[in-house]
N, C-alpha and C. Protein backbone atom coordinates (compact mmCIF):
# COMPACT_ATOMS: atom_id res chain seq x y z
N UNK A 1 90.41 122.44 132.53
CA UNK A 1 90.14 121.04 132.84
C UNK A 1 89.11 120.92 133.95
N UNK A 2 88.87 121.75 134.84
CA UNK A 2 88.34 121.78 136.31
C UNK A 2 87.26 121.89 135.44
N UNK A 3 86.49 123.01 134.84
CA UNK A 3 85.15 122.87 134.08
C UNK A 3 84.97 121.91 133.17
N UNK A 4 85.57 121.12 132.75
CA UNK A 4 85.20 119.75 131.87
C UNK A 4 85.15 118.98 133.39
N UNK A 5 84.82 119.19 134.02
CA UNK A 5 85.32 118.21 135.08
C UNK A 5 84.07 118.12 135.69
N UNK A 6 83.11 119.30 135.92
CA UNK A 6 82.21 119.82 136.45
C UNK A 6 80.93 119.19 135.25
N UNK A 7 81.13 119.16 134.24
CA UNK A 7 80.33 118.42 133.21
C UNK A 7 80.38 117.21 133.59
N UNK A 8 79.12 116.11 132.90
CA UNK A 8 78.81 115.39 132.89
C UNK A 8 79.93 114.36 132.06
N UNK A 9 80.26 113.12 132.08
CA UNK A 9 80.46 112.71 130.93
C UNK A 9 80.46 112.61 129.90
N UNK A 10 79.35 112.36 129.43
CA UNK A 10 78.68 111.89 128.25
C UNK A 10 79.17 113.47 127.25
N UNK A 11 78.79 114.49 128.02
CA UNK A 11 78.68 116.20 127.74
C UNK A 11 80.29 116.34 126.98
N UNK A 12 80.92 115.71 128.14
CA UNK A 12 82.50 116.07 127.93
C UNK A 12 83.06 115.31 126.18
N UNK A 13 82.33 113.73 126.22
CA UNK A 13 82.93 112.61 125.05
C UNK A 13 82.12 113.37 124.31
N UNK A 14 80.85 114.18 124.42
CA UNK A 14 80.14 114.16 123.12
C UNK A 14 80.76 115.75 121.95
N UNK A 15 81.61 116.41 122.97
CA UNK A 15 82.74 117.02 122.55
C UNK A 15 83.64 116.65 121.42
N UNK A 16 84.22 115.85 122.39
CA UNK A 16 85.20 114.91 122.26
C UNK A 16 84.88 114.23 120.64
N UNK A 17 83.95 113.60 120.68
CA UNK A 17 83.58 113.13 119.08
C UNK A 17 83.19 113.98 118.45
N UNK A 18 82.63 115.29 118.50
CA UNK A 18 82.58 116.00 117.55
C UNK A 18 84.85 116.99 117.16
N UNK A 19 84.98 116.36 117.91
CA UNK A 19 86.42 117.48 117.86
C UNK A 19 87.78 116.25 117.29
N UNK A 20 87.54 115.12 117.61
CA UNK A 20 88.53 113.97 117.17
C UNK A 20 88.12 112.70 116.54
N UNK A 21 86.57 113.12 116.40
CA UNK A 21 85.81 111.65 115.40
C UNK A 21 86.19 111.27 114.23
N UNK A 22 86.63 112.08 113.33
CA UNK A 22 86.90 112.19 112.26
C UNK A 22 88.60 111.47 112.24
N UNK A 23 89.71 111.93 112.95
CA UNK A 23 90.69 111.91 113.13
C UNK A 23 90.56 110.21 113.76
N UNK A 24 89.68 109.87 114.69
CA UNK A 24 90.12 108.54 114.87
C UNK A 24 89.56 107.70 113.98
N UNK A 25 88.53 108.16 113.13
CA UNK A 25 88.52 107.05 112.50
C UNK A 25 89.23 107.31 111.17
N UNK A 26 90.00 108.14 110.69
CA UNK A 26 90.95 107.99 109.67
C UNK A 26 91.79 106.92 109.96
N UNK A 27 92.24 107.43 111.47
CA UNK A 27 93.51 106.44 112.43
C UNK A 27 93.36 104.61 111.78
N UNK A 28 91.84 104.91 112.43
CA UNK A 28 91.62 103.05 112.05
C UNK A 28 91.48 102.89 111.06
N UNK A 29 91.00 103.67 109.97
CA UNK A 29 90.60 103.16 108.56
C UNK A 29 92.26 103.07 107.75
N UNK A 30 93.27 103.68 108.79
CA UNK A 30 94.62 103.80 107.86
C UNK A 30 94.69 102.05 108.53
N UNK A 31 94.63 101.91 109.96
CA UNK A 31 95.64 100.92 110.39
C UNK A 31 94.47 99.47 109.77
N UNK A 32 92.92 99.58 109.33
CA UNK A 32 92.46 98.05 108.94
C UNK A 32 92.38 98.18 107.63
N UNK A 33 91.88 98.92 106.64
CA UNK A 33 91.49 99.19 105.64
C UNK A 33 90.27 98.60 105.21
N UNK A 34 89.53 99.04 106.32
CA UNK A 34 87.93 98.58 106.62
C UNK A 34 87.26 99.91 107.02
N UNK A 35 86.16 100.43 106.40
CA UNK A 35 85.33 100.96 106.70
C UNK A 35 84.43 100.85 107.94
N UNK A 36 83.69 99.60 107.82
CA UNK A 36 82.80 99.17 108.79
C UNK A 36 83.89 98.75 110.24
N UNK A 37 84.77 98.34 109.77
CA UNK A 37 85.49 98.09 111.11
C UNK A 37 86.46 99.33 112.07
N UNK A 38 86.63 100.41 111.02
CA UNK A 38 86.85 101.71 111.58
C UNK A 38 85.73 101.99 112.29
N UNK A 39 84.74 102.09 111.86
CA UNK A 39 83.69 102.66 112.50
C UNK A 39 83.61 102.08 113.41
N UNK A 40 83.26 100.75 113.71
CA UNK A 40 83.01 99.70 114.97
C UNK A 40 84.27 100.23 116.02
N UNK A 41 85.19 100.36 115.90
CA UNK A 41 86.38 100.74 116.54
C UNK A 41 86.13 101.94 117.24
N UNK A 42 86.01 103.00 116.33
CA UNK A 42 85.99 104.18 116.93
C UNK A 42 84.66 104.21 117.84
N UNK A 43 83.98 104.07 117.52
CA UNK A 43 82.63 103.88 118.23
C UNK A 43 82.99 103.29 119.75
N UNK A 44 83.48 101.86 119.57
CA UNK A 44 83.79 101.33 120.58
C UNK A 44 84.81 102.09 122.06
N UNK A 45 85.69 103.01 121.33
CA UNK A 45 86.73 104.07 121.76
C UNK A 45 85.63 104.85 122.69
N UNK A 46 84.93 105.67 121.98
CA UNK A 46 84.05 106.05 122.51
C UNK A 46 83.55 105.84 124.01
N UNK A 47 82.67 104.83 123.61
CA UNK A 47 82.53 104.03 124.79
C UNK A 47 82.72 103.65 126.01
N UNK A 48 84.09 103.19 125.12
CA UNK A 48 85.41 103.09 126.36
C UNK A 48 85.38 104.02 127.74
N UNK A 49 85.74 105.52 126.33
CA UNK A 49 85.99 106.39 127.22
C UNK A 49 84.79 107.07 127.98
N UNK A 50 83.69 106.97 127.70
CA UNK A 50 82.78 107.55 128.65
C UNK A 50 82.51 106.77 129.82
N UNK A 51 83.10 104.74 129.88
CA UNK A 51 83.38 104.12 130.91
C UNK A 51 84.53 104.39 132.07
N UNK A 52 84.96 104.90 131.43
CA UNK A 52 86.66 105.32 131.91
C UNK A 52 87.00 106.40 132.01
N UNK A 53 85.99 107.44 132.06
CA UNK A 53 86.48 108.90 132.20
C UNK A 53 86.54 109.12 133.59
N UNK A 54 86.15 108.97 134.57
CA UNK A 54 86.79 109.08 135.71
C UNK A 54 87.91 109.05 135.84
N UNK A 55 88.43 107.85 135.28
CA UNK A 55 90.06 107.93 135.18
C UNK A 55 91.37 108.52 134.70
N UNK A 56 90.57 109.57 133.92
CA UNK A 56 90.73 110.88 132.49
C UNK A 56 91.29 111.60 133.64
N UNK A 57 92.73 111.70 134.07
CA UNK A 57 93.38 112.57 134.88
C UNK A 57 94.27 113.85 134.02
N UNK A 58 93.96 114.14 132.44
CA UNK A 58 94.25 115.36 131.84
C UNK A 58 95.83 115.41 131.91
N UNK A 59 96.53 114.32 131.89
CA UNK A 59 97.86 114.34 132.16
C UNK A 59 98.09 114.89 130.39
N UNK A 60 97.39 114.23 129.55
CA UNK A 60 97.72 114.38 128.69
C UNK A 60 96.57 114.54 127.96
N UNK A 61 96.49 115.24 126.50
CA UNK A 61 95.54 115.61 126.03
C UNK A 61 94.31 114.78 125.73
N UNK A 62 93.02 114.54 124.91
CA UNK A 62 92.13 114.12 125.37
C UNK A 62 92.15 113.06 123.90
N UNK A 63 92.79 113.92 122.89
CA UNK A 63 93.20 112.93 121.76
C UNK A 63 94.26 112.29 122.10
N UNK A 64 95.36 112.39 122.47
CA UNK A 64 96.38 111.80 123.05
C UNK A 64 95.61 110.37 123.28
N UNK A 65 94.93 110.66 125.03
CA UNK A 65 94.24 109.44 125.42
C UNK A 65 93.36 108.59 124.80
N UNK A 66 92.71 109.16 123.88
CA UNK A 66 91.53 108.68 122.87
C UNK A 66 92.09 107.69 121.52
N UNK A 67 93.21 108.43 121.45
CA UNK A 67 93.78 107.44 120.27
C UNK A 67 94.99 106.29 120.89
N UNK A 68 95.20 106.34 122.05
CA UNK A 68 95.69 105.17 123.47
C UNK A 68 94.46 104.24 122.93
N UNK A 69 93.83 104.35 123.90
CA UNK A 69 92.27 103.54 123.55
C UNK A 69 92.12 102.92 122.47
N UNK A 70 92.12 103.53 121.14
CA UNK A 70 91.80 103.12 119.81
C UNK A 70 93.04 102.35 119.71
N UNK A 71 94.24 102.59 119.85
CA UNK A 71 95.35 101.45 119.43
C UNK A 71 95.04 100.56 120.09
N UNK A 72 94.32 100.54 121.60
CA UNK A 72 94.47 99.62 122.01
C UNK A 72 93.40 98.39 121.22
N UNK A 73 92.34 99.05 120.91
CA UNK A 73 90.90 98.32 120.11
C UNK A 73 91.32 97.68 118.57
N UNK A 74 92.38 98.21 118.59
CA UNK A 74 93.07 98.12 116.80
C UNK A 74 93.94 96.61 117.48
N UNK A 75 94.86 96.49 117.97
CA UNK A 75 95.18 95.31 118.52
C UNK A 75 94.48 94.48 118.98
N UNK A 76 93.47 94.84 119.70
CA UNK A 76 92.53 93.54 119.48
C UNK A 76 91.78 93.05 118.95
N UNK A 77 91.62 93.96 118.01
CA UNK A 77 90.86 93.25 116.45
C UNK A 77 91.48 92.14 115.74
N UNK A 78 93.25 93.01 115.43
CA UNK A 78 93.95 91.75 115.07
C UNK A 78 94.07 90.60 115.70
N UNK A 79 94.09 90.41 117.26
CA UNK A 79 94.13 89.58 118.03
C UNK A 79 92.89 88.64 117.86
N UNK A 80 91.84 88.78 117.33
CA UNK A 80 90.76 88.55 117.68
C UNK A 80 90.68 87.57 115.93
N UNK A 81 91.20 88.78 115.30
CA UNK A 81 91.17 87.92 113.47
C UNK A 81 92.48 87.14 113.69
N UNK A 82 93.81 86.91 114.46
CA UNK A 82 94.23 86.22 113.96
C UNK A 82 94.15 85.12 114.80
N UNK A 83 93.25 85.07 115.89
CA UNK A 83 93.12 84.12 116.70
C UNK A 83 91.95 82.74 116.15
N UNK A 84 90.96 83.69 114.94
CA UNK A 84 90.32 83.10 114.08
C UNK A 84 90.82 82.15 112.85
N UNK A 85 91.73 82.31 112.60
CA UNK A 85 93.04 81.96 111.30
C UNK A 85 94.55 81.11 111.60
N UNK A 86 94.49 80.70 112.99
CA UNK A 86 95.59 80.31 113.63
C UNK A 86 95.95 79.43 112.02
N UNK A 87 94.84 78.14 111.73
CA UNK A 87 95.43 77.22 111.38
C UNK A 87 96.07 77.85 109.84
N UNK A 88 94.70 78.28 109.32
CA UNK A 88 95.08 78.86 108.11
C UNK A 88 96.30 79.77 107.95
N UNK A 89 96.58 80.69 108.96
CA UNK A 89 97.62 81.63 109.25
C UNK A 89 99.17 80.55 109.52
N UNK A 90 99.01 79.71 110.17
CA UNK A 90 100.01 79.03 110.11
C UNK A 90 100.51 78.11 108.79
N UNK A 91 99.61 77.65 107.71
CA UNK A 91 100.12 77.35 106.66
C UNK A 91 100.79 78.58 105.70
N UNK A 92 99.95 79.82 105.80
CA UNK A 92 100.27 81.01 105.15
C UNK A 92 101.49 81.62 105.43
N UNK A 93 102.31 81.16 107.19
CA UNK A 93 103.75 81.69 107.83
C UNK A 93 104.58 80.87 106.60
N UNK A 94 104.03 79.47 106.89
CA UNK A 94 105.18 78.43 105.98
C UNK A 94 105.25 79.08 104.61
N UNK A 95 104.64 79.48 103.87
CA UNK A 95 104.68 79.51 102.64
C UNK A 95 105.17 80.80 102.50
N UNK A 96 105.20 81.89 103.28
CA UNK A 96 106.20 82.96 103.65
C UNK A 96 107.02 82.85 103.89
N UNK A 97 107.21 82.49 104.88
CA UNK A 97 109.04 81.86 105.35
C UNK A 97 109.49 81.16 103.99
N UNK A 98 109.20 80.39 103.30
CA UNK A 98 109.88 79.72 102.20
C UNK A 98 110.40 81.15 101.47
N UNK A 99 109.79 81.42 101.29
CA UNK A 99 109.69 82.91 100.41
C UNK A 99 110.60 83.39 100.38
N UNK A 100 110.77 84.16 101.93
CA UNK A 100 111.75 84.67 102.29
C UNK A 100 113.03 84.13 101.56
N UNK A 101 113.35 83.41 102.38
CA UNK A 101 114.50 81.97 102.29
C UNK A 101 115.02 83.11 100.51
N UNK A 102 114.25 82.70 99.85
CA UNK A 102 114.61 82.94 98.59
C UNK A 102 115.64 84.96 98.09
N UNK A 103 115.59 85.07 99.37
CA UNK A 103 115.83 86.62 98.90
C UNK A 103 117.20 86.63 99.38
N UNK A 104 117.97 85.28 99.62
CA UNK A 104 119.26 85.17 100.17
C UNK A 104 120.30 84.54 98.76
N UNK A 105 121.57 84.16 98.99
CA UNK A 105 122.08 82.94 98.22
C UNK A 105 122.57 82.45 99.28
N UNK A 106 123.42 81.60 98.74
CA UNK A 106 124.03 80.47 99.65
C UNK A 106 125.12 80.56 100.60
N UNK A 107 125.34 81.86 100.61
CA UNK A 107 126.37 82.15 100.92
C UNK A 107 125.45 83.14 102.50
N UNK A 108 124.18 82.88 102.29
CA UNK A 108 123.41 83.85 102.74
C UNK A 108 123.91 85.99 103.42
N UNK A 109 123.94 86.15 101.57
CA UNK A 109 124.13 87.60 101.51
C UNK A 109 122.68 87.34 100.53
N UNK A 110 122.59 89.23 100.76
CA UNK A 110 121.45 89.60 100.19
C UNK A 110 121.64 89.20 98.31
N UNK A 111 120.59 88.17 97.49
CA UNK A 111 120.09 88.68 96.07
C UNK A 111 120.33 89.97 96.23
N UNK A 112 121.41 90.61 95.01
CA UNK A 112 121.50 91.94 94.42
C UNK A 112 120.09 91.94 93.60
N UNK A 113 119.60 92.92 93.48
CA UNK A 113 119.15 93.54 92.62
C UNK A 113 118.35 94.83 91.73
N UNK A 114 119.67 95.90 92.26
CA UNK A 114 119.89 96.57 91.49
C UNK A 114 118.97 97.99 92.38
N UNK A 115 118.20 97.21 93.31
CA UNK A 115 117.50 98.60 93.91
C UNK A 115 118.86 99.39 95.31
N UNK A 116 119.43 98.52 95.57
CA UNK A 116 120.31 99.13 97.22
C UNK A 116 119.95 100.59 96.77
N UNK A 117 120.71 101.19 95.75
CA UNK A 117 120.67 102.18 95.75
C UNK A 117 119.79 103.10 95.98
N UNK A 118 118.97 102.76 95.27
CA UNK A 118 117.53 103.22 95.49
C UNK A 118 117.05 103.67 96.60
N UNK A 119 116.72 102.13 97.39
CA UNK A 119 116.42 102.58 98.87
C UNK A 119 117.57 103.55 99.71
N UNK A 120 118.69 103.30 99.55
CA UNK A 120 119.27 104.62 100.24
C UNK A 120 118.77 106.33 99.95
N UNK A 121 118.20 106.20 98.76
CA UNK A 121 117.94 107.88 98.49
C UNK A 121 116.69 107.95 98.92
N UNK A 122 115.43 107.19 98.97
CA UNK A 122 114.12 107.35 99.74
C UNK A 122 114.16 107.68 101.38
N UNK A 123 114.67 108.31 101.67
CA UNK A 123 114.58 109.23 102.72
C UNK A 123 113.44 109.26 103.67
N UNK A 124 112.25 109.92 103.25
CA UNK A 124 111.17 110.49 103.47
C UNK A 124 109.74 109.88 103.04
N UNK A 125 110.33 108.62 102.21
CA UNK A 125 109.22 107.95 101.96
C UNK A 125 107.79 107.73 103.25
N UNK A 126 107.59 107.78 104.23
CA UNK A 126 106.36 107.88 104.97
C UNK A 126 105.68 109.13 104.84
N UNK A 127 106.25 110.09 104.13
CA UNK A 127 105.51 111.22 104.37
C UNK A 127 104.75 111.35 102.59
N UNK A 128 105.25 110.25 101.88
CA UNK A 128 104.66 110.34 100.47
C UNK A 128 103.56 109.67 101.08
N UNK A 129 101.80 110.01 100.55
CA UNK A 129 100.86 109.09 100.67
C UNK A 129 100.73 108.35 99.79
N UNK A 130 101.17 108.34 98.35
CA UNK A 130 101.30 107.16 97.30
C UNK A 130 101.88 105.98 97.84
N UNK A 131 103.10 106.14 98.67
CA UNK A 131 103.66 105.31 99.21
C UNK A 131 103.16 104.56 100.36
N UNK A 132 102.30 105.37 101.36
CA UNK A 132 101.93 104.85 102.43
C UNK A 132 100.60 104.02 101.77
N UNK A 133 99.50 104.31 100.96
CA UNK A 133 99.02 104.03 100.73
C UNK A 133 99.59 102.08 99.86
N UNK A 134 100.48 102.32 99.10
CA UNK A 134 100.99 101.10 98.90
C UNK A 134 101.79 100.36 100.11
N UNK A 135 102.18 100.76 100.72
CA UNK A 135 102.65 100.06 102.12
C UNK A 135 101.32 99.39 102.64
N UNK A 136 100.27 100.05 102.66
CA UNK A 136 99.62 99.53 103.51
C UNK A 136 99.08 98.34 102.90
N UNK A 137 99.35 98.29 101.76
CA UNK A 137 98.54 97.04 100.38
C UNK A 137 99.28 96.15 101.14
N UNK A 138 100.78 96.29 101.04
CA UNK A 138 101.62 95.29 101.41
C UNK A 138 101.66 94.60 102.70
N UNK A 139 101.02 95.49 103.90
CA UNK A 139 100.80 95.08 104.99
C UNK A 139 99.54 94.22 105.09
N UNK A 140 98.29 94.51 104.06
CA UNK A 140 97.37 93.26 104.20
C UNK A 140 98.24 91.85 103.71
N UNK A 141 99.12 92.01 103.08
CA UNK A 141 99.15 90.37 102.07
C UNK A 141 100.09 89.98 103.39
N UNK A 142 100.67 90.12 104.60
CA UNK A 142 101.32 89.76 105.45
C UNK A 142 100.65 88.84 106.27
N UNK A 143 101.21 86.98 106.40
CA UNK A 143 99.79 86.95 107.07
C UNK A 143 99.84 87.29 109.03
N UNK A 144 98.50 86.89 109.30
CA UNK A 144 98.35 88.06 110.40
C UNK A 144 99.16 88.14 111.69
N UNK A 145 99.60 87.48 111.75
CA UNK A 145 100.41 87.71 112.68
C UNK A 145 101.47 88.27 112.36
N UNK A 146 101.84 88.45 111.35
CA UNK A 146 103.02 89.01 110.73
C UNK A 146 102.87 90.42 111.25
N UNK A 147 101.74 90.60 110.22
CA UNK A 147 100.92 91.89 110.18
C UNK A 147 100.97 92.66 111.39
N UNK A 148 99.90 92.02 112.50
CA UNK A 148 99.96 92.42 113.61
C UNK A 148 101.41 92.41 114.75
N UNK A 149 102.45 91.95 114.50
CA UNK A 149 103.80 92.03 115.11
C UNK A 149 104.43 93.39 114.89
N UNK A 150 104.38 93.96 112.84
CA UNK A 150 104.61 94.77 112.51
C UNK A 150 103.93 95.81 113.19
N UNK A 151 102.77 95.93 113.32
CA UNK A 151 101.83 97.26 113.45
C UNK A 151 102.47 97.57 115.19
N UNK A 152 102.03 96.10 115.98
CA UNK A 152 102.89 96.05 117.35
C UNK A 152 103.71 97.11 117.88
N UNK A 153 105.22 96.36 116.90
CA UNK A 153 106.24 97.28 117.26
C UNK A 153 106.27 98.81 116.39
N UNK A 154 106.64 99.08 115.59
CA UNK A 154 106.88 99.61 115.40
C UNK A 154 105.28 101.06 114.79
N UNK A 155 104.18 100.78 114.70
CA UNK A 155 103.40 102.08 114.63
C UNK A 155 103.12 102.13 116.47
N UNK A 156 102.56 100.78 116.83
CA UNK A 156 102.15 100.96 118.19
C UNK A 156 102.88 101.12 119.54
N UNK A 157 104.43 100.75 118.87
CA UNK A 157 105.51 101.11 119.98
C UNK A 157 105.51 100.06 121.16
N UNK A 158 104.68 98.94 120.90
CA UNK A 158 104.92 97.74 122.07
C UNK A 158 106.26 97.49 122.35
N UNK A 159 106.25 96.92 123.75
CA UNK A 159 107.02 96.22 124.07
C UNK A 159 107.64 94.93 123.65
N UNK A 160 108.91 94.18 123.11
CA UNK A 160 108.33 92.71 122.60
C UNK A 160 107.98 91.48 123.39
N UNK A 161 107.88 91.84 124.43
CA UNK A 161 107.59 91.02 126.02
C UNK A 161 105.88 90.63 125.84
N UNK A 162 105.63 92.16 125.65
CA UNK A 162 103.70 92.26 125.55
C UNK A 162 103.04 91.02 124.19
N UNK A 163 104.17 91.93 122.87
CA UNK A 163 104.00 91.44 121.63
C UNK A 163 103.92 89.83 121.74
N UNK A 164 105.02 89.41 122.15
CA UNK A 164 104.85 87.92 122.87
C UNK A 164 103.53 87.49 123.46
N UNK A 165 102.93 88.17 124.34
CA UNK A 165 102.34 87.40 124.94
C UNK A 165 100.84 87.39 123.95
N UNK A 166 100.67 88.50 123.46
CA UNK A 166 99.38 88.79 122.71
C UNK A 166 99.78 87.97 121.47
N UNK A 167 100.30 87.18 120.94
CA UNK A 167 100.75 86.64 119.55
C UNK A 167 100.52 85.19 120.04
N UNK A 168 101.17 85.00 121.13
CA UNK A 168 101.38 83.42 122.03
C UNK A 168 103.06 82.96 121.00
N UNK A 169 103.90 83.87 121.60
CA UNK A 169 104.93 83.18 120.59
C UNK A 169 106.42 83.36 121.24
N UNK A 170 107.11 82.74 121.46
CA UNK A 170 108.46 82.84 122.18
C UNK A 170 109.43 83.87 121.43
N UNK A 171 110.00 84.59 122.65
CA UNK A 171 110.91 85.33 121.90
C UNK A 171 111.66 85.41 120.34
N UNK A 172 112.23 84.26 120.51
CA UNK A 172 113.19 83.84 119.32
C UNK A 172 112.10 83.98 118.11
N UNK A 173 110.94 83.40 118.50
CA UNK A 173 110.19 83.39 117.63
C UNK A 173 109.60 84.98 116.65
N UNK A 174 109.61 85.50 117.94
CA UNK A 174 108.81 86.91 117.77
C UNK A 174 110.03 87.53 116.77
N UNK A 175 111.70 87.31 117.05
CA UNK A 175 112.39 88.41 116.25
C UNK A 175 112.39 87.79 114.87
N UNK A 176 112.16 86.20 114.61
CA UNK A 176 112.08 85.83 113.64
C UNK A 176 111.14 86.09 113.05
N UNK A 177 109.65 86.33 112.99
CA UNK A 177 108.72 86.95 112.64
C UNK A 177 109.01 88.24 111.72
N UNK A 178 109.27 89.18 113.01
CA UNK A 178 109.69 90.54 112.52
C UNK A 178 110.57 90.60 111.49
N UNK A 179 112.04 89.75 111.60
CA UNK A 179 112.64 89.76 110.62
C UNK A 179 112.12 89.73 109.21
N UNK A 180 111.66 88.37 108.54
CA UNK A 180 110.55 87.93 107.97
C UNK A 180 110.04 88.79 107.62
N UNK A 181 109.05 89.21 108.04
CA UNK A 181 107.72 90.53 108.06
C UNK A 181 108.67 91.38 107.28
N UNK A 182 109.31 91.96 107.97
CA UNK A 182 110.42 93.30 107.18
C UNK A 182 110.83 92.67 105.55
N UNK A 183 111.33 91.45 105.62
CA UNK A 183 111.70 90.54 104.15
C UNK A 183 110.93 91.29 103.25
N UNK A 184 109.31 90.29 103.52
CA UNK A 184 108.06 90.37 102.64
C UNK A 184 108.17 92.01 102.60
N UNK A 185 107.79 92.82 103.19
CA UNK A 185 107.29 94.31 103.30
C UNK A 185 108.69 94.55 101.93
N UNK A 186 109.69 94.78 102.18
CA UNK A 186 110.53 95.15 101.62
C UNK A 186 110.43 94.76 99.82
N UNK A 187 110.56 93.37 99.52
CA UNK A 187 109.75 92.64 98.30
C UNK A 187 108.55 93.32 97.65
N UNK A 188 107.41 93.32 98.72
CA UNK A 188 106.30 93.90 98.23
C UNK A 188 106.32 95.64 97.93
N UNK A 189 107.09 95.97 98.18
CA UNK A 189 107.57 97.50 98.04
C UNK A 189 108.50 97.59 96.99
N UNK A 190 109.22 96.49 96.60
CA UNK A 190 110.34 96.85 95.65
C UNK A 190 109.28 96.40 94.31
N UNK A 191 108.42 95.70 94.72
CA UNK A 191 107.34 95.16 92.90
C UNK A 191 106.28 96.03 92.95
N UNK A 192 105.31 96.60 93.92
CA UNK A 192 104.58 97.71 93.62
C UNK A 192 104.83 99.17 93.84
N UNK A 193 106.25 99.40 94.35
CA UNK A 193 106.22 101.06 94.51
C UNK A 193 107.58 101.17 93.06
N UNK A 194 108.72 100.77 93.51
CA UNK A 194 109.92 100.82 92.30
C UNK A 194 109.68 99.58 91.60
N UNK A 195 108.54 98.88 91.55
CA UNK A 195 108.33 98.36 89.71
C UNK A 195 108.74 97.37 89.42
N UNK A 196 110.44 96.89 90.27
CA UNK A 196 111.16 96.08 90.08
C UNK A 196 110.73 95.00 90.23
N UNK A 197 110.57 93.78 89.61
CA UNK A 197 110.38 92.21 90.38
C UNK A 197 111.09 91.60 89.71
């Protein structure tokens, strides 16, 4: 570390992108399913870090920190698209939420149908890429805030305090979201991965 240290910046990132360029922009091209906006991302990462390498205290590895950065650029993309879509995004919640609604009866227990089982034996499903690859279909049709709550907690490991504040949405609100979100995801997984609708 002391001889990366003794290098220049630029010397050290231009490493750095030849050794994890590839890897971050898979990262983003998994989490937008944008080409041009992977690239803009990672690029931007970049950047970042040749602004901020002073601050590069090697606590942890250099991809470690590099793909910190990039989640962080991946959240504010969404932040940025769904801050563009409020209104539209907010007719698109309603017509989700109705949705939802529908995957209950009246008694509000779950519509049987016929998969429970199913999902109990998929185990390991994240490590199929057929699957991830259809997950991720299902994560565009979410609208964005949905989207971005999901990616939030659970790929990006937020807090739901943070998630709140970057969404602009009150607690209650935020678990109702998530709930929701999980609904749709679940639906859209039971009609394009097990077939069922």
């Amino acid at each position: 570390m002391e001889n990366a240290k003794e290098r220049t910046a630029q010397e050290v990132i231009t490493d750095w992108v030849n050794e994890h360029g590839d890897y971050l922009y898979r990262w983003a091209y998994h989490k937008t399913g944008n080409e041009n906006v992977a690239e803009d991302l990672v690029q931007e990462t970049f950047l970042a870090a040749v602004r901020n390498y002073p601050k590069f205290k090697g606590k942890s590895g250099p991809k470690t920190w590099l793909t910190r950065i990039l989640n962080n650029k991946i959240i504010d993309h969404y932040r940025k698209a769904s801050s563009k879509l409020v209104s539209m995004d907010d007719l698109e919640t309603q017509k989700s939420a109705q949705f939802t609604n529908s995957f209950f009866n009246s008694g509000d227990n779950w519509n049987t149908n016929g998969l429970e089982e199913a999902w109990e034996n998929e185990s390991h499903l994240l490590d199929n890429e057929s699957f991830t690859q259809i997950m991720d279909i299902c994560m565009e049709d979410l609208p964005s805030k949905w989207r971005m709550a999901i990616l939030s907690k659970f790929i990006l490991d937020k807090d739901a305090g943070l998630i709140c504040q970057d969404l602009n949405i009150t607690k209650s609100n935020y678990w109702q979201v998530i709930h929701r979100a999980k609904l749709m995801l679940k639906k859209c997984l039971e009609l394009k991965w097990f077939g069922v609708g």
